[in-house]
Protein backbone atom coordinates (compact mmCIF):
# COMPACT_ATOMS: atom_id res chain seq x y z
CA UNK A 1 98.92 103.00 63.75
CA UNK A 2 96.92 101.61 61.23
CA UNK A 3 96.70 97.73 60.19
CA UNK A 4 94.16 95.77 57.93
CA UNK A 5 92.43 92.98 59.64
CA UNK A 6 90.00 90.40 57.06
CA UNK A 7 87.02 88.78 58.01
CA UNK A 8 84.55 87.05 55.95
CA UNK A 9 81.62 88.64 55.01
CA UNK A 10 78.95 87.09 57.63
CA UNK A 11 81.31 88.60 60.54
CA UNK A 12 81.70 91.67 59.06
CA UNK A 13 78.10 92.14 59.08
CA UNK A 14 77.18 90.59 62.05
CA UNK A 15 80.03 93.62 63.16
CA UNK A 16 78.26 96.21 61.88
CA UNK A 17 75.08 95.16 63.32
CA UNK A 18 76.37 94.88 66.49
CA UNK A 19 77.68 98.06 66.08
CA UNK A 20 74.48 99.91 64.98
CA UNK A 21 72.72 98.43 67.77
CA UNK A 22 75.12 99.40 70.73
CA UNK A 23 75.62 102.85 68.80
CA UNK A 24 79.37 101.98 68.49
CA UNK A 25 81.76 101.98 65.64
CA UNK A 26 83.46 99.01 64.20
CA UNK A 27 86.81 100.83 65.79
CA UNK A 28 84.71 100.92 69.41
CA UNK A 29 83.96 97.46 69.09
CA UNK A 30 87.32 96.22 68.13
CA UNK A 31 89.03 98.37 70.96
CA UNK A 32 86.55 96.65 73.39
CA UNK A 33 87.95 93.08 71.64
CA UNK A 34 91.09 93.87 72.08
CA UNK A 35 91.62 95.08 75.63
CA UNK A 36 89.34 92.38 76.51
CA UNK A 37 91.70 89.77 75.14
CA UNK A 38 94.42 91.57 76.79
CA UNK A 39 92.79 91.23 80.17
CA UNK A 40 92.31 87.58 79.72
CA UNK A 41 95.64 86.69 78.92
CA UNK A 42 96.99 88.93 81.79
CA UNK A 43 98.52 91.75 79.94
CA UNK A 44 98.10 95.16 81.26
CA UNK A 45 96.69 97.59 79.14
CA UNK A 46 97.92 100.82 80.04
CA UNK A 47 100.57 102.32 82.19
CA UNK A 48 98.61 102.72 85.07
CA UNK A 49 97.11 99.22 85.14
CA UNK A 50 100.93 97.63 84.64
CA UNK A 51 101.67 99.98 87.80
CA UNK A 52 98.83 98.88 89.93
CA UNK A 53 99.17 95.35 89.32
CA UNK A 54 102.96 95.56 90.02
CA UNK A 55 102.33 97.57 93.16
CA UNK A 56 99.92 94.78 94.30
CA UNK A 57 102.20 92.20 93.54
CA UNK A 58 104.56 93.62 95.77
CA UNK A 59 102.27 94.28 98.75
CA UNK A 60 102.20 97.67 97.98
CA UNK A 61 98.56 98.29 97.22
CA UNK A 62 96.24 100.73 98.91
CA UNK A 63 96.86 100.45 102.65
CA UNK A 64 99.86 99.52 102.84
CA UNK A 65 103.34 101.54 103.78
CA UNK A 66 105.48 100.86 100.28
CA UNK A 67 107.29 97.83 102.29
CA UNK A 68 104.19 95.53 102.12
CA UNK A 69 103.27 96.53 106.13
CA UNK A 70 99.55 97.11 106.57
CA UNK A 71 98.74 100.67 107.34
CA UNK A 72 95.61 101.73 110.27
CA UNK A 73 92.78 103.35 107.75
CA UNK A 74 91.95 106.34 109.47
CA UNK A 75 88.36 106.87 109.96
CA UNK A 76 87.18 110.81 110.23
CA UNK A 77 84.53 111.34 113.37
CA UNK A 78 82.25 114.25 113.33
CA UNK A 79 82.14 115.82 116.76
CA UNK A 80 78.95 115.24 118.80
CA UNK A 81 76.17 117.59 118.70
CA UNK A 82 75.37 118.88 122.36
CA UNK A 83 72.21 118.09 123.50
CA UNK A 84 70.13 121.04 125.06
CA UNK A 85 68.66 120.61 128.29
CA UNK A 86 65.80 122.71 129.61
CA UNK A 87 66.17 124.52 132.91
């Protein structure tokens, strides 16, 4: 979707300098803006994010069972190397 944003002329270049010097374009740099603003005001920016927060709002984050109950992380245990003994 396309939409036409102004800004006055110091911004604009101050933009495009910006822009040059992080080897972004204006686009880049206005996505950044805008998820960052979307972050701050607690809006989720994709579907995944909007799932994870509502998972941890309901307890059901990593470690837990889906009903907010903690879960035992499992912790995988090499076997033990056998010493050798000389006879």
């Amino acid at each position: 979707m396309r939409k036409l944003i102004a800004f006055d002329q110091d911004t604009f270049d101050k933009l495009k300098q910006l822009g040059r010097d992080q080897m972004l374009s204006l686009q880049d740099l206005a996505d950044e803006a805008f998820m960052d603003l979307l972050e701050k005001h607690g809006v989720p920016a994709d579907l995944k994010d909007a799932l994870r927060r509502s998972a941890a709002e309901n307890g059901d984050g990593p470690g837990t069972r889906g009903n907010g109950t903690k879960t035992k992380a499992r912790v995988k245990t090499r076997p033990r190397k056998r010493s050798k003994t000389s006879a």
